[in-house]
C-alpha atoms as a PDB file:
ATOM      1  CA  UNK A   1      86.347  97.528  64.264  1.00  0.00           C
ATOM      2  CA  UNK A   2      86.670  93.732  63.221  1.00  0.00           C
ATOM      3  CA  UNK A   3      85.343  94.846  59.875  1.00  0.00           C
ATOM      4  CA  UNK A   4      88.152  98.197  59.676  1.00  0.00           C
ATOM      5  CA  UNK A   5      90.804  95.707  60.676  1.00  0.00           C
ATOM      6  CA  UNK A   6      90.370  93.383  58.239  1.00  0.00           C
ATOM      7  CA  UNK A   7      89.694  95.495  55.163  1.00  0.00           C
ATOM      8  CA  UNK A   8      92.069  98.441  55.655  1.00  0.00           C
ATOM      9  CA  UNK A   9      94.820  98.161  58.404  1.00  0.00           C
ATOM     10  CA  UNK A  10      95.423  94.053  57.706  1.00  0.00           C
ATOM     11  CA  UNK A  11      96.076  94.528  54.030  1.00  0.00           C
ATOM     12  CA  UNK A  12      98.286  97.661  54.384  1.00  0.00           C
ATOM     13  CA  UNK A  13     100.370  95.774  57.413  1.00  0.00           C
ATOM     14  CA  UNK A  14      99.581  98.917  59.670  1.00  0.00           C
ATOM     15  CA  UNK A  15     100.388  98.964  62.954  1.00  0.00           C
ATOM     16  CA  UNK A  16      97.145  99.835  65.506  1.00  0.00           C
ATOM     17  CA  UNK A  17      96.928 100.862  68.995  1.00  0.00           C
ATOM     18  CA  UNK A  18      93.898 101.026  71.494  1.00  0.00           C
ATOM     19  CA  UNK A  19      93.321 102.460  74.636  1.00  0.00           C
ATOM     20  CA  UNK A  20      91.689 100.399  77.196  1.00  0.00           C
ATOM     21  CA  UNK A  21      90.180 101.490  80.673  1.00  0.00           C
ATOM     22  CA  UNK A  22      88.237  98.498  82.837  1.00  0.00           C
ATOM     23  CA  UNK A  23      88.705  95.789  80.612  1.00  0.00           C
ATOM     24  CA  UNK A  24      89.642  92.605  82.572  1.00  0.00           C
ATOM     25  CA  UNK A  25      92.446  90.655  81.752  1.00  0.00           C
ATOM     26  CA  UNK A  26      90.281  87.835  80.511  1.00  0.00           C
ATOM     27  CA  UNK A  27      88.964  90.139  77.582  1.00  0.00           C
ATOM     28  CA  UNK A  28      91.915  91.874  76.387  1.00  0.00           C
ATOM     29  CA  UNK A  29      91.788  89.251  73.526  1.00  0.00           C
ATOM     30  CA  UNK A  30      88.638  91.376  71.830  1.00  0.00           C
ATOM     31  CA  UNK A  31      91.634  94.139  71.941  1.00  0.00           C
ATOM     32  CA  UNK A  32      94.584  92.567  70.881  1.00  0.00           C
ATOM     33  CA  UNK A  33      96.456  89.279  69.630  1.00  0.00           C
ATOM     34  CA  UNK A  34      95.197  87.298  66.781  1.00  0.00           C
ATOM     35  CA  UNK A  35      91.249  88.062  66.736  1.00  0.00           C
ATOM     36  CA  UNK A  36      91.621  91.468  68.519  1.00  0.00           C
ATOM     37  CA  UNK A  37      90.988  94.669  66.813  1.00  0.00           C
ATOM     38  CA  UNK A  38      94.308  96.434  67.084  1.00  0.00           C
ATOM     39  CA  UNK A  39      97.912  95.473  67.687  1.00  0.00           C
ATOM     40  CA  UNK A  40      98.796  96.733  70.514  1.00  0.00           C
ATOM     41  CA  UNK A  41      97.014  98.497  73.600  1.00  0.00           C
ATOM     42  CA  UNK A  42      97.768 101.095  76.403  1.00  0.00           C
ATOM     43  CA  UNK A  43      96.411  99.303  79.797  1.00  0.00           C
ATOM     44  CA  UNK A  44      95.177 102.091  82.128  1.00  0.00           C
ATOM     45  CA  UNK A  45      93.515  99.592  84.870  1.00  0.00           C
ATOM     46  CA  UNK A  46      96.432 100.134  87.196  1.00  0.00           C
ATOM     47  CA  UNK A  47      96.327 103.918  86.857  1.00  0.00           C
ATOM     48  CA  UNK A  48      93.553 105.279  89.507  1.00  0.00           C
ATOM     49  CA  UNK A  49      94.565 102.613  92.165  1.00  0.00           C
ATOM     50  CA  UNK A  50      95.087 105.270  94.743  1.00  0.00           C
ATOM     51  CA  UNK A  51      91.184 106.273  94.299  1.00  0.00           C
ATOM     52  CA  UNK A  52      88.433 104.818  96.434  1.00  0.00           C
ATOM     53  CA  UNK A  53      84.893 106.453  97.377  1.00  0.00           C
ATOM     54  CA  UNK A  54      83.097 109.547  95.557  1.00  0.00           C
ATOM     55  CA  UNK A  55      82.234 112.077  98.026  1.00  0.00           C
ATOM     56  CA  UNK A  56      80.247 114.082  96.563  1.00  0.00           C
ATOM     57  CA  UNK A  57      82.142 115.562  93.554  1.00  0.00           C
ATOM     58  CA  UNK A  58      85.535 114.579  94.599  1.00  0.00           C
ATOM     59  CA  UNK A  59      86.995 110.711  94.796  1.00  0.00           C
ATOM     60  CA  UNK A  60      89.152 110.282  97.864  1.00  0.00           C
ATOM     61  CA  UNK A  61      92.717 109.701  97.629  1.00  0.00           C
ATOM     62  CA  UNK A  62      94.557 106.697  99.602  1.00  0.00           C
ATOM     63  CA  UNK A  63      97.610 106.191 100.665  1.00  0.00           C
ATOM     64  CA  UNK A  64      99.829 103.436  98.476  1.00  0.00           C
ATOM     65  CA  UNK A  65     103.439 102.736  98.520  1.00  0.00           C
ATOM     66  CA  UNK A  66     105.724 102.363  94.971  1.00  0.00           C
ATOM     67  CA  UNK A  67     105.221  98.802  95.769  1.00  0.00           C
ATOM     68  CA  UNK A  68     101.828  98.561  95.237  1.00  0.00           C
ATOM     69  CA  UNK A  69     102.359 100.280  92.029  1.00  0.00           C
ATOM     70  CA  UNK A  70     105.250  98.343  90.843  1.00  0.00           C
ATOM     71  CA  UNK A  71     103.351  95.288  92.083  1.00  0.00           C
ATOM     72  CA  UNK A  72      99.782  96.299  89.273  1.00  0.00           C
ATOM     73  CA  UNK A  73     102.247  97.573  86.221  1.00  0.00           C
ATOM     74  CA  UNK A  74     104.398  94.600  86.335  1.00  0.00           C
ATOM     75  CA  UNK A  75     101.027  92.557  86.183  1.00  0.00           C
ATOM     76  CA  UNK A  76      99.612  94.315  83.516  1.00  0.00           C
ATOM     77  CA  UNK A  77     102.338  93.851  81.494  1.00  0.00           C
ATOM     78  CA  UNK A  78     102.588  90.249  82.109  1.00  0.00           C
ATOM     79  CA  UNK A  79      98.988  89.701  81.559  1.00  0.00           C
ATOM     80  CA  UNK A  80      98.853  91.923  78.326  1.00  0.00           C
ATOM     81  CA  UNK A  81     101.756  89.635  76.762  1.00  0.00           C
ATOM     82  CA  UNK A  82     100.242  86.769  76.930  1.00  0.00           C
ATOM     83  CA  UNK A  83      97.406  88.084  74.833  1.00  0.00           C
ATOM     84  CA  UNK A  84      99.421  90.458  72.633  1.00  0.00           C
ATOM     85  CA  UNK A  85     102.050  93.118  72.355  1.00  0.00           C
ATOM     86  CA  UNK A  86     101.432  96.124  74.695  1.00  0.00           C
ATOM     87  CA  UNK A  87     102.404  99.522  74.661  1.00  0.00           C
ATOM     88  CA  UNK A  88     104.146 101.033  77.286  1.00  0.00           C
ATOM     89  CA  UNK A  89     103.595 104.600  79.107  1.00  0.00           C
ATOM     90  CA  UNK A  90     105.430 105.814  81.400  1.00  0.00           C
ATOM     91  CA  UNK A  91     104.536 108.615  83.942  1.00  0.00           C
END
């Protein structure tokens, strides 16, 4: 990706964005900002929150509060801007 970066989307000022699942906030520098890949990034570590245990086929739903989810997208968007520009999604 360093390599398609460099040689295509640098030199033709393109814009890139990247999908990330389970990347910790201490790596999202191999994704964005100066020697990431892509521009920007969707951060989807906040999104299955209200998951814990497989049983059997099925993960189990918990009970959360808009808090709690206010509380993980304001801190991935604080943590993705120090690193880079993020993209936003909204549900």
């Amino acid at each position: 990706m360093g390599e398609l970066k460099n040689e295509v989307f640098d030199p033709l000022d393109c814009i890139t964005v990247s999908e990330a699942v389970d990347v910790p906030y201490s790596s999202l520098g191999d994704y964005i900002g100066e020697q990431g890949c892509f521009s920007m990034m969707f951060d989807f570590s906040y999104t299955n929150f209200d998951l814990e245990g497989k049983d059997e086929k099925w993960y189990k739903r918990k009970a959360w509060t808009a808090e709690e989810f206010r509380e993980l997208l304001f801190k991935s968007q604080e943590e993705i801007q120090k690193t880079g520009w993020p993209a936003c999604i909204s549900f």
